[in-house]
C-alpha atoms as a PDB file:
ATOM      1  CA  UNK A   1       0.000   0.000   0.000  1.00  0.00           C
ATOM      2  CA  UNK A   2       2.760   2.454   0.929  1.00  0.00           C
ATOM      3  CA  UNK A   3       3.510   1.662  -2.533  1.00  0.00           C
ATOM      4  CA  UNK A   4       0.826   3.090  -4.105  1.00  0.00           C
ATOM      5  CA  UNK A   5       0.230   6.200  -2.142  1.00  0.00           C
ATOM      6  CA  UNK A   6       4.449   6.852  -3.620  1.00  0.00           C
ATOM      7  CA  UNK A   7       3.159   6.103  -7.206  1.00  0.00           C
ATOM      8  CA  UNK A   8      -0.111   8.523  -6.542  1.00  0.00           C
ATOM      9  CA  UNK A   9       2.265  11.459  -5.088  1.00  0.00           C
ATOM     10  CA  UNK A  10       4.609  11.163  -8.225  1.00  0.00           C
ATOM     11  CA  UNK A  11       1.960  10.906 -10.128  1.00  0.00           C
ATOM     12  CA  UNK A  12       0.365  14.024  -9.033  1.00  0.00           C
ATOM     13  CA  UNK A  13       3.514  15.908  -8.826  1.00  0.00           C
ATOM     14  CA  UNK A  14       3.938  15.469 -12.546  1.00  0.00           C
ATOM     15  CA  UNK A  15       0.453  16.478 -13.039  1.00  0.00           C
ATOM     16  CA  UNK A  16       0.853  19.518 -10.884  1.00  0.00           C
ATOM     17  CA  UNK A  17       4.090  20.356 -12.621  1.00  0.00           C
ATOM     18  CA  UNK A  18       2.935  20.044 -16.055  1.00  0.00           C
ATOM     19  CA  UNK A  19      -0.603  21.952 -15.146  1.00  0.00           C
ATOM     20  CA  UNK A  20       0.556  24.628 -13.786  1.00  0.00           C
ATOM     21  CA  UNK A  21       4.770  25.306 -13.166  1.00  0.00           C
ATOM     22  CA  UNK A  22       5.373  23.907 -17.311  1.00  0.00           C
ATOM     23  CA  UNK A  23       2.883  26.799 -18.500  1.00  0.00           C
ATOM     24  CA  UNK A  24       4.429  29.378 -15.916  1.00  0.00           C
ATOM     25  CA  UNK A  25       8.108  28.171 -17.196  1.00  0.00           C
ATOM     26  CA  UNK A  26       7.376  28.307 -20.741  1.00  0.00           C
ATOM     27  CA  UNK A  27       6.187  32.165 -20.226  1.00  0.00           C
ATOM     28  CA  UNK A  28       9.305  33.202 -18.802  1.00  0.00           C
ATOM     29  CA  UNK A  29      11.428  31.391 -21.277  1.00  0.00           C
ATOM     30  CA  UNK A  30       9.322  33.680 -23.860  1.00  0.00           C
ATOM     31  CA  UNK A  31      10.030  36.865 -21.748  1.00  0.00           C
ATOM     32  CA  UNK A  32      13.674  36.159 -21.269  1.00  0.00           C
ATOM     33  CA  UNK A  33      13.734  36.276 -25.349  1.00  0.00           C
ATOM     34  CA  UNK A  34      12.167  39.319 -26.057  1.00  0.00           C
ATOM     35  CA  UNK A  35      14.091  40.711 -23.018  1.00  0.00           C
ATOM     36  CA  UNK A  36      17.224  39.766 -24.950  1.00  0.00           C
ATOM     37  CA  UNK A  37      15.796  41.538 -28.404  1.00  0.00           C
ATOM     38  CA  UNK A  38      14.433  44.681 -26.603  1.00  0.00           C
ATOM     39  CA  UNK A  39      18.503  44.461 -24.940  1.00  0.00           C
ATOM     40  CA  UNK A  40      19.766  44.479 -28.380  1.00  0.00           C
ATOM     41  CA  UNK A  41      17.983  47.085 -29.350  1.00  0.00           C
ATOM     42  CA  UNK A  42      18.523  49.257 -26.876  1.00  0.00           C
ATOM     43  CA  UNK A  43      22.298  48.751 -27.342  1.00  0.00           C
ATOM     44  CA  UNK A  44      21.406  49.713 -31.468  1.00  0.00           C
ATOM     45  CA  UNK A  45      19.599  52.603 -30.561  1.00  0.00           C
ATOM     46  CA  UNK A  46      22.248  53.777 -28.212  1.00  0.00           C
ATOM     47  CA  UNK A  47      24.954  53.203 -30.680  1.00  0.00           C
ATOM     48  CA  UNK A  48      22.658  55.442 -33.091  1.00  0.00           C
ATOM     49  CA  UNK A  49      22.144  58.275 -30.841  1.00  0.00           C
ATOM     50  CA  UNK A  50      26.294  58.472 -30.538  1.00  0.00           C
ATOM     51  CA  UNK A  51      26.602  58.188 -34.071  1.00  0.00           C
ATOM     52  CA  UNK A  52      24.153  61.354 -34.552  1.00  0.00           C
ATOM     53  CA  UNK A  53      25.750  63.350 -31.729  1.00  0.00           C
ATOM     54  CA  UNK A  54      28.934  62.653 -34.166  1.00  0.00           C
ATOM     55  CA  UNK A  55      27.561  63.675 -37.235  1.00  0.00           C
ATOM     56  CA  UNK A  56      25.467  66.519 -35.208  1.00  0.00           C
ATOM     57  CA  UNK A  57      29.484  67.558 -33.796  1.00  0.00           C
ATOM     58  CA  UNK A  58      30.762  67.307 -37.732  1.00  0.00           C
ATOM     59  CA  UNK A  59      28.190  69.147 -39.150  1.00  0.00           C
ATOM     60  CA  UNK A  60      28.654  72.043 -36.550  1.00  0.00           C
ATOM     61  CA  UNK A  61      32.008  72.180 -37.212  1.00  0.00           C
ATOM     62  CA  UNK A  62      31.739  73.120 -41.125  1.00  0.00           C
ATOM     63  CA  UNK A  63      31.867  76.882 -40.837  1.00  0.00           C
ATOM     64  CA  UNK A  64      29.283  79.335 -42.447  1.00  0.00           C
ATOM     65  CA  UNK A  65      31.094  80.109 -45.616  1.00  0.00           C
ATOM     66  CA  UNK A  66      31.675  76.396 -46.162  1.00  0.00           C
ATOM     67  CA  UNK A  67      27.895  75.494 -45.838  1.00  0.00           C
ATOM     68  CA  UNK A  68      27.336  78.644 -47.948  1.00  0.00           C
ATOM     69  CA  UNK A  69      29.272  77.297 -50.985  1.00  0.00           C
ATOM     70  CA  UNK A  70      28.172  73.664 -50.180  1.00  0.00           C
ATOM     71  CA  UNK A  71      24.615  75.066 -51.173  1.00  0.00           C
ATOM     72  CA  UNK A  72      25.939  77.235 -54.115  1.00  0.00           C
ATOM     73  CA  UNK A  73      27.474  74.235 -55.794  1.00  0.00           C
ATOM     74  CA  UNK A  74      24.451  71.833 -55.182  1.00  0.00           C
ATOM     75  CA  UNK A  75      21.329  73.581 -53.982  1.00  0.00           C
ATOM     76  CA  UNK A  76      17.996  72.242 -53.010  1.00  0.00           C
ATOM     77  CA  UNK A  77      16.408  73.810 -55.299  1.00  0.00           C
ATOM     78  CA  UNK A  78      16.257  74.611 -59.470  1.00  0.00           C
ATOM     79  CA  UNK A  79      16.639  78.788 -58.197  1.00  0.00           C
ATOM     80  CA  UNK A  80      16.266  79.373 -62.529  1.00  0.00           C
ATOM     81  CA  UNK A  81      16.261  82.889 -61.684  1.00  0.00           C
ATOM     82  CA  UNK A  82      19.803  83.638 -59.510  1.00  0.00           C
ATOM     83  CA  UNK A  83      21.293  81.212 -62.025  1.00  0.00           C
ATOM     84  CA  UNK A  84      20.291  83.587 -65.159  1.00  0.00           C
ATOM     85  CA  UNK A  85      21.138  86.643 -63.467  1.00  0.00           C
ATOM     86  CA  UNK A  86      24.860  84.627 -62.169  1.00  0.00           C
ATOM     87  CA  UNK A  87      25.370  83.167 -65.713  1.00  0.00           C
ATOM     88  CA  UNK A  88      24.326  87.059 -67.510  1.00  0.00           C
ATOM     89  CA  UNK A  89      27.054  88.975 -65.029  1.00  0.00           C
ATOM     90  CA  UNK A  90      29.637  86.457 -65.968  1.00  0.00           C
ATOM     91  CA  UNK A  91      29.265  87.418 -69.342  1.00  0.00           C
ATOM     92  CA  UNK A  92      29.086  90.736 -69.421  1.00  0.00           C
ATOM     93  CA  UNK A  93      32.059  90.097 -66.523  1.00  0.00           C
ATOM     94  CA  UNK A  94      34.038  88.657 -69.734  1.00  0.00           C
ATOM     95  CA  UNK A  95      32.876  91.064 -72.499  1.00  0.00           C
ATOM     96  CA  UNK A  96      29.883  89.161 -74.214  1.00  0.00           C
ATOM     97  CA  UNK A  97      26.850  90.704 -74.589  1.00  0.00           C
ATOM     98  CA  UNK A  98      23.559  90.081 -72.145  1.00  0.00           C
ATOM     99  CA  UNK A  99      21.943  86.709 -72.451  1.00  0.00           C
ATOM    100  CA  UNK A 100      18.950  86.557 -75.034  1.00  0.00           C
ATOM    101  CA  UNK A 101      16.667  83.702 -76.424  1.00  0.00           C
ATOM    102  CA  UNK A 102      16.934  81.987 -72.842  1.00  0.00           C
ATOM    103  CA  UNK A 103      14.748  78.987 -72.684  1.00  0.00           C
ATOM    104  CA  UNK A 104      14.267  76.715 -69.996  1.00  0.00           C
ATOM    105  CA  UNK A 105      11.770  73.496 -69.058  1.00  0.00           C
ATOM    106  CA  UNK A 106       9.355  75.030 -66.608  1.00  0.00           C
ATOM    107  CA  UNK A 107       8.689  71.752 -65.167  1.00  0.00           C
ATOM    108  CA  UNK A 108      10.933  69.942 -62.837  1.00  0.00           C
ATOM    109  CA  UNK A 109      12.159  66.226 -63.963  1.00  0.00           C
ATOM    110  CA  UNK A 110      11.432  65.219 -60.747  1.00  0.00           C
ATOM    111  CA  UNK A 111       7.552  65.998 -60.959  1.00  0.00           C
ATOM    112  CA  UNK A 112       7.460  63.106 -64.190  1.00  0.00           C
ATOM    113  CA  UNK A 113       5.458  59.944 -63.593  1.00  0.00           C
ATOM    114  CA  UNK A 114       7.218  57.105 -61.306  1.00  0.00           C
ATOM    115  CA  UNK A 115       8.095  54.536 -63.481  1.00  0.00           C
ATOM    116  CA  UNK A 116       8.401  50.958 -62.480  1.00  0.00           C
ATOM    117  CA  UNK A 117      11.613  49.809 -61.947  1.00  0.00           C
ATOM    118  CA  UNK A 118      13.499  52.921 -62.635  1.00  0.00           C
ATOM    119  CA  UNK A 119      16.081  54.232 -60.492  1.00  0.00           C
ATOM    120  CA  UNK A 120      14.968  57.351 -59.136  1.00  0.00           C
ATOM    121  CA  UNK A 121      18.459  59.837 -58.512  1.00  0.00           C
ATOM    122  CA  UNK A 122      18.921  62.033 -55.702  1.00  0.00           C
ATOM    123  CA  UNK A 123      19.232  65.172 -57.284  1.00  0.00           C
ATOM    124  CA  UNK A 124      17.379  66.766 -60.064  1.00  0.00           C
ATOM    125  CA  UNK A 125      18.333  68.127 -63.394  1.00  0.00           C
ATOM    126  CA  UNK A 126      17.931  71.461 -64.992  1.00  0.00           C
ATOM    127  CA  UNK A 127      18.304  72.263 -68.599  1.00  0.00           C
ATOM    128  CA  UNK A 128      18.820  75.427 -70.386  1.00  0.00           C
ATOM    129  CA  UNK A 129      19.353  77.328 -73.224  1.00  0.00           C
ATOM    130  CA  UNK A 130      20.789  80.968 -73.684  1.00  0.00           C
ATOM    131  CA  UNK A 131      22.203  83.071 -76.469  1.00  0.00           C
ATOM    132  CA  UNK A 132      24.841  85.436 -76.433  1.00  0.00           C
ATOM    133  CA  UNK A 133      27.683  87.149 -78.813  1.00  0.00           C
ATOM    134  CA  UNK A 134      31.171  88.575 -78.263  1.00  0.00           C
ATOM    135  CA  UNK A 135      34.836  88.109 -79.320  1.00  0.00           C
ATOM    136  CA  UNK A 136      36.113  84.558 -79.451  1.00  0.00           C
ATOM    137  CA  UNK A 137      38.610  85.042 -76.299  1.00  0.00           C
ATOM    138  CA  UNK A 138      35.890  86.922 -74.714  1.00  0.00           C
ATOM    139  CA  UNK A 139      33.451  83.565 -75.227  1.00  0.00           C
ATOM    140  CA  UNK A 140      36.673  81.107 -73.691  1.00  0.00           C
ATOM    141  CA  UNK A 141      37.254  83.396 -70.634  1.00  0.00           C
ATOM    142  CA  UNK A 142      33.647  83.353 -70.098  1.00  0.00           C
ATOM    143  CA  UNK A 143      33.980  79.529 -70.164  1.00  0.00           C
ATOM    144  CA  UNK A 144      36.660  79.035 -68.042  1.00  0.00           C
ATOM    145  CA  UNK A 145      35.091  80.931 -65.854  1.00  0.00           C
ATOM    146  CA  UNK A 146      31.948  78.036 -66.075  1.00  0.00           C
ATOM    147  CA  UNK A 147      34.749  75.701 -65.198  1.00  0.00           C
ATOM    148  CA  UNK A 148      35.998  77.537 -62.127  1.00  0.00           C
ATOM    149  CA  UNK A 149      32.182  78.571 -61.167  1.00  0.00           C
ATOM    150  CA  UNK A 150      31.111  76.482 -57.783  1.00  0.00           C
ATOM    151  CA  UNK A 151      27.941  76.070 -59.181  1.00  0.00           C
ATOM    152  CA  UNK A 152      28.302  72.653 -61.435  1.00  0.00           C
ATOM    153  CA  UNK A 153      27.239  73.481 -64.793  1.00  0.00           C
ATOM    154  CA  UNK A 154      27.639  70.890 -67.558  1.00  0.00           C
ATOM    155  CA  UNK A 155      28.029  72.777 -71.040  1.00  0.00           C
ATOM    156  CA  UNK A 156      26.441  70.186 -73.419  1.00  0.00           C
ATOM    157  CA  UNK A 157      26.438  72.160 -76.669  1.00  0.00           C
ATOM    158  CA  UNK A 158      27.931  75.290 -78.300  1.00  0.00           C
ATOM    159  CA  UNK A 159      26.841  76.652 -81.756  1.00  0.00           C
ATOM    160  CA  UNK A 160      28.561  79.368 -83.378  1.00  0.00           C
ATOM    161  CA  UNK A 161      27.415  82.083 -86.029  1.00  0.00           C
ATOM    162  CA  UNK A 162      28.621  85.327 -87.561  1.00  0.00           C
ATOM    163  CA  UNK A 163      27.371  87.698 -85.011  1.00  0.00           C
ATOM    164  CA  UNK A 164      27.273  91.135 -85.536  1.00  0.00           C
ATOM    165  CA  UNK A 165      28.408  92.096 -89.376  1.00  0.00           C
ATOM    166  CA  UNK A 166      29.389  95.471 -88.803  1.00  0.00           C
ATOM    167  CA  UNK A 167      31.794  94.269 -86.020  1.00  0.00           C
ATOM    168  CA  UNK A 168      35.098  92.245 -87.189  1.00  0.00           C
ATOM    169  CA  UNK A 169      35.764  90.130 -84.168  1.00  0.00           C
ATOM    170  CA  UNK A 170      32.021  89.267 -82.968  1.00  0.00           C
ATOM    171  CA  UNK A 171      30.189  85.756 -83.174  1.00  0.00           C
ATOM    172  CA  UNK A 172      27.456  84.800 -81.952  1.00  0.00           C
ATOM    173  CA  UNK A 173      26.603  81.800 -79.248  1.00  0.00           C
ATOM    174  CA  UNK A 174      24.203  79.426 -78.849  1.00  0.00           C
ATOM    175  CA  UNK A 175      24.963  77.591 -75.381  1.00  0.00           C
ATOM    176  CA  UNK A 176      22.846  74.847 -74.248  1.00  0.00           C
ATOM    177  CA  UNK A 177      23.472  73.399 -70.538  1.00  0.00           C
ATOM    178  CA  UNK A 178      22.891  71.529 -67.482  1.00  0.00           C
ATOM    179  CA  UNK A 179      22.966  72.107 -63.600  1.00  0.00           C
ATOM    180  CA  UNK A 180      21.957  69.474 -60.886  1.00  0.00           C
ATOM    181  CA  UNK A 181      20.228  70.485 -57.431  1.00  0.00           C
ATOM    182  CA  UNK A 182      19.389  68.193 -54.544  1.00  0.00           C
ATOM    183  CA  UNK A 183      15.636  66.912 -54.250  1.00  0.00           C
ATOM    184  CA  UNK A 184      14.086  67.191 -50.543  1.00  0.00           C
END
């Protein structure tokens, strides 16, 4: 008999165990893992924050001037207008006459339709179109001086014609070109 009453405690031990401890262990085994994912992310999150008090430290660091010409030679925006009047003073700066016939896309390339697997670029593109007339040094200065600009201008075609006729040295310019900004 003694027995028995040693087979009926085991056997409601295990029952006891499995009813109500195996439920209870299985919970914490479940909250020890997602103690150990919230852990790791705290740890990423920290590691974040000191990388953005870095960058934050870097980025006040770049003096005025710096960010100033940063944004001249890639700003956020087409700005059609200061880029006229900057590309007409360079050439009367260089002895060509004012800027005529300027043309321009009124519509941003980054306002087309989303196509489907296209890659869509970081910064937009602005195309234009000017004519002007001058001396043949005068039109090369003015050039270099596109070059040396810290706006980034990519000349992408040049036509020449016999400008004036009652001046010897003058031609006339057809200038077609691109300049990049940085979409928001």
């Amino acid at each position: 008999m003694r027995y028995i009453y040693l087979i009926i405690l085991i056997g409601a031990s295990i029952m006891v165990f499995s009813a109500l401890v195996g439920p209870k262990y299985k919970q914490v085994q479940a909250l020890k893992t997602e103690i150990s994912t919230f852990d790791t992310r705290l740890s990423t999150a920290e590691a974040l924050k000191v990388s953005r008090e870095d960058l934050i430290a870097k980025y006040n660091s770049i003096s005025k001037t710096d960010l100033d010409n940063i944004k001249v030679l890639l700003p956020d925006s087409v700005d059609n207008i200061r880029l006229i009047i900057q590309l007409d003073a360079l050439a009367t700066k260089n002895g060509l006459s004012s800027l005529r016939d300027v043309q321009y896309d009124t519509q941003k390339t980054d306002q087309a339709p989303v196509q489907q697997n296209v890659v869509q670029k970081p910064y937009g593109e602005f195309t234009m179109s000017f004519s002007t007339s001058g001396p043949y040094k005068n039109f090369l200065s003015f050039v270099s001086d596109l070059e040396q600009n810290l706006r980034l201008v990519d000349v992408s075609e040049v036509k020449f014609s016999q400008g004036n006729p009652n001046l010897v040295d003058s031609l006339s310019y057809n200038v077609k070109l691109k300049t990049y900004w940085l979409k928001k």
